[in-house]
C-alpha atoms as a PDB file:
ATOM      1  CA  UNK A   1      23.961  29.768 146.175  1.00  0.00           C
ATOM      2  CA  UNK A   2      27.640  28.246 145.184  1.00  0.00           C
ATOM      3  CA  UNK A   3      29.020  31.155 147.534  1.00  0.00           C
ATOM      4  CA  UNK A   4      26.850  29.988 150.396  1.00  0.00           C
ATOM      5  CA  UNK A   5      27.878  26.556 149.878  1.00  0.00           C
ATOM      6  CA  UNK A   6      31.407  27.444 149.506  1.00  0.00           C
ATOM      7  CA  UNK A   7      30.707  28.910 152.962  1.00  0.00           C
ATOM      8  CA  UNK A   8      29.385  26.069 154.659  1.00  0.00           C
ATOM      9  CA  UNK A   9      31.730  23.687 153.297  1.00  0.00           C
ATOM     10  CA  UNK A  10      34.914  25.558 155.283  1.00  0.00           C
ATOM     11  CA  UNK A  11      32.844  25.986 158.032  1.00  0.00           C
ATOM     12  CA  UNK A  12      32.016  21.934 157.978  1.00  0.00           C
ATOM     13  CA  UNK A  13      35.440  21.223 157.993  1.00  0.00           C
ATOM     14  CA  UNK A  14      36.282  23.631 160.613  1.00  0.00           C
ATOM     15  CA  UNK A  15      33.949  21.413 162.843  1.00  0.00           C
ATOM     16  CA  UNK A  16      35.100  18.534 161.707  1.00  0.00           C
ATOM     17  CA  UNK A  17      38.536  19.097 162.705  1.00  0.00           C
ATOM     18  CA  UNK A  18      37.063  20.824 166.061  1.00  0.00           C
ATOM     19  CA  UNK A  19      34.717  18.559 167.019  1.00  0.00           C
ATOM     20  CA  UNK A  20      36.799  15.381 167.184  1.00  0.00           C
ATOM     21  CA  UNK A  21      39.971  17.779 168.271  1.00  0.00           C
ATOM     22  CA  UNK A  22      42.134  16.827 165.110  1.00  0.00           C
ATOM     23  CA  UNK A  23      44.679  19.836 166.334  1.00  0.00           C
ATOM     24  CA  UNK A  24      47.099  19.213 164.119  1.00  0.00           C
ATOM     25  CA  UNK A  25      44.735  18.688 161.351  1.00  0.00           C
ATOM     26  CA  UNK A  26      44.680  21.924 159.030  1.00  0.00           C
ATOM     27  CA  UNK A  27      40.634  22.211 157.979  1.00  0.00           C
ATOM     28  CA  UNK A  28      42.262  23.589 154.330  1.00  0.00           C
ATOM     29  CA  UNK A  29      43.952  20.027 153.761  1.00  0.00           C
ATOM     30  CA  UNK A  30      40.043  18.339 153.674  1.00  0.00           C
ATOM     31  CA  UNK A  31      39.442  17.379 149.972  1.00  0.00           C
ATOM     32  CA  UNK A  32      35.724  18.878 149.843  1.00  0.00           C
ATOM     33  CA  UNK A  33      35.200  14.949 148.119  1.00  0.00           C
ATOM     34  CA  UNK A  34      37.396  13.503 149.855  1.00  0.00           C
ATOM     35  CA  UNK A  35      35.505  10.452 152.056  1.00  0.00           C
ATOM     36  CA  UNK A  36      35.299  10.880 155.086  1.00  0.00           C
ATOM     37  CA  UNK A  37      35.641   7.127 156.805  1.00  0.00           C
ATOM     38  CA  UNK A  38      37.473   4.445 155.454  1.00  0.00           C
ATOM     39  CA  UNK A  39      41.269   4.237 154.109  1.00  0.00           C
ATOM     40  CA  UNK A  40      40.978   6.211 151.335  1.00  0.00           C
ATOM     41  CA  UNK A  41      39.995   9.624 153.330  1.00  0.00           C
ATOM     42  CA  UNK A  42      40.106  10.860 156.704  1.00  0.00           C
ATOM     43  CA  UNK A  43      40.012   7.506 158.235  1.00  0.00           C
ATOM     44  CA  UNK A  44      37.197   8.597 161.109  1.00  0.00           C
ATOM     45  CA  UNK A  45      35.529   5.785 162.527  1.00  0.00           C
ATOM     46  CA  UNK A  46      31.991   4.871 164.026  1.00  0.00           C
ATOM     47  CA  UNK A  47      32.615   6.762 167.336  1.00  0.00           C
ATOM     48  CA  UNK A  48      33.657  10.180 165.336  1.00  0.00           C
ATOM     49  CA  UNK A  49      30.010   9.428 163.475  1.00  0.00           C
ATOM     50  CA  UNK A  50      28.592   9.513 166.285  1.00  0.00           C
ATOM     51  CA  UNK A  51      30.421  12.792 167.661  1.00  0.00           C
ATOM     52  CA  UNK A  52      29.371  14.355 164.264  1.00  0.00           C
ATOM     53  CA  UNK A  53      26.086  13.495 164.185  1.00  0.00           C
ATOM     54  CA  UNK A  54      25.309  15.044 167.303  1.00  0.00           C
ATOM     55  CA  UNK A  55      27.926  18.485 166.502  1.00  0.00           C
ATOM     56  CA  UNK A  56      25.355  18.524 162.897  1.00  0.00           C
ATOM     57  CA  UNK A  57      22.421  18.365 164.513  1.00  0.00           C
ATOM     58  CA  UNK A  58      23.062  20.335 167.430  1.00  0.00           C
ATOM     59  CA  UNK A  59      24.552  23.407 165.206  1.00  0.00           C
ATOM     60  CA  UNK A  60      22.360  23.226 162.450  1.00  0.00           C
ATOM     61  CA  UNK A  61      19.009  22.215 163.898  1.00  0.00           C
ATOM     62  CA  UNK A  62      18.529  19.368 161.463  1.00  0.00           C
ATOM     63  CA  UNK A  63      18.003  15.634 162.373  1.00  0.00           C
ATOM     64  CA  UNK A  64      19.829  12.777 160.683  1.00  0.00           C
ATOM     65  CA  UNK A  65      16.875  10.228 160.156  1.00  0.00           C
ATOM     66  CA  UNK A  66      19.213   7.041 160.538  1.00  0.00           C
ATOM     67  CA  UNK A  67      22.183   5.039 159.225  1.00  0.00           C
ATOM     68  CA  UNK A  68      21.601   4.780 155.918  1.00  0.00           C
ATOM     69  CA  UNK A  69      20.325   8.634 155.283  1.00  0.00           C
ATOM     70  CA  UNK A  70      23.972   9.259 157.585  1.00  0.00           C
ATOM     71  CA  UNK A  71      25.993   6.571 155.388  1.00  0.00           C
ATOM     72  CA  UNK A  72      25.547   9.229 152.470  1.00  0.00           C
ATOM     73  CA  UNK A  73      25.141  12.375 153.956  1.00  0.00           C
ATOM     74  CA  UNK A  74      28.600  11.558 155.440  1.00  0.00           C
ATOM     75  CA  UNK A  75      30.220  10.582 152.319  1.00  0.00           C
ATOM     76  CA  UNK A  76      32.246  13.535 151.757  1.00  0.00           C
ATOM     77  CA  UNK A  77      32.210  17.184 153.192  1.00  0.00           C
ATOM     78  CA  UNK A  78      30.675  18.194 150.260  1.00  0.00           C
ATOM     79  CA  UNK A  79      27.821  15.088 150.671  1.00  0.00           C
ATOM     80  CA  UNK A  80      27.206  16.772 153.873  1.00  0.00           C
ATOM     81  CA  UNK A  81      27.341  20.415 152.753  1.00  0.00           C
ATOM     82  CA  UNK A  82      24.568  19.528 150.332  1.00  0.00           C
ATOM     83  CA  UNK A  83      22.858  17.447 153.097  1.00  0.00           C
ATOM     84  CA  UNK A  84      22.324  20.468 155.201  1.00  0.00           C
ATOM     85  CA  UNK A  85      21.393  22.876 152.695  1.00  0.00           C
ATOM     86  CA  UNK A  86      18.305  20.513 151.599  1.00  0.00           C
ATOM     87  CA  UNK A  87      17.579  20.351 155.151  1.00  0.00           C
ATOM     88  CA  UNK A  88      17.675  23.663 155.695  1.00  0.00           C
ATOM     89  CA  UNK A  89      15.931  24.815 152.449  1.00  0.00           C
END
């Protein structure tokens, strides 16, 4: 299972850095803990949650209840990575 998570957590930040068009963002530089909002990580904002939540849901087929199950399931990459694979399990 590590392999497969390992998997989904450079394909997570591959959309990440699609999704909100961070070009001249390398995926690779995305600490898999690394927070996501705020000033400490990437710095995205309420509109890029909103972008995500509908790139997650679309690609995976899951559903993101509401805020507060998205506050922590968009913590980190790996939050999310572990996010989807209960969702999906």
């Amino acid at each position: 299972m590590p392999g497969v998570e390992s998997a989904l957590i450079a394909e997570l930040k591959q959309l990440v850095v699609t999704a909100l068009r961070m070009e001249d963002f390398d995926p690779e530089e995305i600490g898999d803990d690394e927070p996501l909002f705020g000033d400490d990580g990437l710095g995205l904002d309420s509109v890029d949650a909103l972008e995500l939540v509908v790139h997650i849901e679309q690609q995976y087929g899951i559903q993101i209840e509401d805020e507060e199950v998205g506050r922590k399931a968009f913590a980190s990459i790996a939050a999310l990575a572990e996010f989807i694979a209960e969702k999906k399990a």
